[in-house]
Protein backbone atom coordinates (compact mmCIF):
# COMPACT_ATOMS: atom_id res chain seq x y z
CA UNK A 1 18.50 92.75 -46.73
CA UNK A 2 22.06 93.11 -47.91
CA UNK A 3 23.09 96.53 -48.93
CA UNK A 4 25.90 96.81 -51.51
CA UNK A 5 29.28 98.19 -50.67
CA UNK A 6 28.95 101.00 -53.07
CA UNK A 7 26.21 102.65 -50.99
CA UNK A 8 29.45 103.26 -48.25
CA UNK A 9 31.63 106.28 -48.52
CA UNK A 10 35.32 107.18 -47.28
CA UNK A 11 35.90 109.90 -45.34
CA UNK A 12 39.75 110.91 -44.27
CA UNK A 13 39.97 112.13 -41.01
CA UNK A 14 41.51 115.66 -40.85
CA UNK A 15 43.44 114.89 -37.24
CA UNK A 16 44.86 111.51 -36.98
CA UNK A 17 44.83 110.74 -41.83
CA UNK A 18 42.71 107.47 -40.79
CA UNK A 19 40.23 106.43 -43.60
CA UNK A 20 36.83 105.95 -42.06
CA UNK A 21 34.14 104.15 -44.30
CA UNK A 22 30.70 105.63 -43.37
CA UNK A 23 27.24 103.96 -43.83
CA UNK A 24 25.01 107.47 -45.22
CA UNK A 25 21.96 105.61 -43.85
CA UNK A 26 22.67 104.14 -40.81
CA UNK A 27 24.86 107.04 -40.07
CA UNK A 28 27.67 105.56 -38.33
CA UNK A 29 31.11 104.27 -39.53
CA UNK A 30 31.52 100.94 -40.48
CA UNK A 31 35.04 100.16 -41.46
CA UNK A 32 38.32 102.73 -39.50
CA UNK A 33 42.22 102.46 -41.43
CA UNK A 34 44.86 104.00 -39.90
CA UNK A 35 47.34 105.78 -41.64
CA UNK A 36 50.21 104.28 -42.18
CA UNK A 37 52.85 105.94 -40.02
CA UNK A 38 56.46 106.09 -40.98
CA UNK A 39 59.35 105.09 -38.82
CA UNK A 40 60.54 107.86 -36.32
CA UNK A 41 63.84 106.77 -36.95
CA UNK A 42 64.49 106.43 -40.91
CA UNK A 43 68.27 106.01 -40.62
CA UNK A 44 69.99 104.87 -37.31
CA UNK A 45 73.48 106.41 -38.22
CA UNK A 46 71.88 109.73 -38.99
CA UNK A 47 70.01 109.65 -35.82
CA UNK A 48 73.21 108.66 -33.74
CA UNK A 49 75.62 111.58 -35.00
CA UNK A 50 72.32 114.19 -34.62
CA UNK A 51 72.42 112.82 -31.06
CA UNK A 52 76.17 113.45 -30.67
CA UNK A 53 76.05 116.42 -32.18
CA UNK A 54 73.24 117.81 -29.71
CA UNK A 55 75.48 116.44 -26.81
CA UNK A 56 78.64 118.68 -28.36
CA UNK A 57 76.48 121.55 -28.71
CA UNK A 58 74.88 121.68 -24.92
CA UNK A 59 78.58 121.13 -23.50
CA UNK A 60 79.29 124.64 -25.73
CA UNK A 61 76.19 126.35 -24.91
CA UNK A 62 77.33 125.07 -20.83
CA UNK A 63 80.73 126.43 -21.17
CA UNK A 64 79.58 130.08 -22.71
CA UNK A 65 76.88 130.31 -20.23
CA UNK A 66 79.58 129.45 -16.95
CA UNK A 67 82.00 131.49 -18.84
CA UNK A 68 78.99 134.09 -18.84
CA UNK A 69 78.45 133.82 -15.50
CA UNK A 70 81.95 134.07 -14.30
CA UNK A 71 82.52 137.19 -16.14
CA UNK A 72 79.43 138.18 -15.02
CA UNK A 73 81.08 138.54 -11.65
CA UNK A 74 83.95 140.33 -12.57
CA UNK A 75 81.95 143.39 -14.18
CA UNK A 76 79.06 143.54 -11.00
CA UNK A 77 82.22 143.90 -9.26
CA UNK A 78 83.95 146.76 -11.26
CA UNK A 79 80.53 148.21 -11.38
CA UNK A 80 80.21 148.26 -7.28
CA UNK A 81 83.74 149.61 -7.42
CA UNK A 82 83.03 152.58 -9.36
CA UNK A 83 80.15 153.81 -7.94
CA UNK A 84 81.96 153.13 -4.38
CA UNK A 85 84.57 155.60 -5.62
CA UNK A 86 82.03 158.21 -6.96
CA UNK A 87 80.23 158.74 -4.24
CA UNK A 88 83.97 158.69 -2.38
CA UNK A 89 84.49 161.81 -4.60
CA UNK A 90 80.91 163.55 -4.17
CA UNK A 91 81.07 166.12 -2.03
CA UNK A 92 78.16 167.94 -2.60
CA UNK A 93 77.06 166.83 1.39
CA UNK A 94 73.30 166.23 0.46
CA UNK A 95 72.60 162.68 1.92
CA UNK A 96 70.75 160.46 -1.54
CA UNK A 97 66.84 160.47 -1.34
CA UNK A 98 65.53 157.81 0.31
CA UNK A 99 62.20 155.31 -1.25
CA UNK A 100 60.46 156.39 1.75
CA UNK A 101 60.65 160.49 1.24
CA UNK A 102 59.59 160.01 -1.95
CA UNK A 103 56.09 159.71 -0.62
């Protein structure tokens, strides 16, 4: 008993775009087509200066961030200063409160 192609119907798969032909009686697929998947590289020269581009742009982001950090340095330091020479200056002879008598 042959059955006639017509009886089948095509389904497209919502996760991967493959066709799937499915037998409504039988209940099972009969016939999977993958999608046809495009290059991941369309244009070699495009996807050689986008590659030396990203390279240029880490060495930036590199050199702000160390610059960061050095600087960084510089200001804790000024920071540490200042307070060093305002409590210098405080003479109000009560001793700062402590994490412990804060209990």
């Amino acid at each position: 008993m042959a059955k006639s192609a017509s009886a089948l119907f095509e389904v497209l798969c919502p996760c991967c775009g493959s066709t799937l032909r499915i037998d409504p009686e039988l209940q099972v697929v009969i016939q999977h087509r993958e999608a046809e998947k495009k290059p991941a590289i369309e244009d070699l020269q495009a996807a050689v200066q986008q590659l030396k581009g990203e390279a240029d742009r880490r060495a930036d982001v590199f050199e702000k961030s160390f610059a960061s950090h050095l600087s960084g340095e510089k200001v804790r330091e000024k920071k540490f200063e200042e307070l060093l020479k305002q409590a210098k200056e405080d003479k109000s002879g009560i001793p700062p409160k402590r994490a412990f008598d804060l209990d």
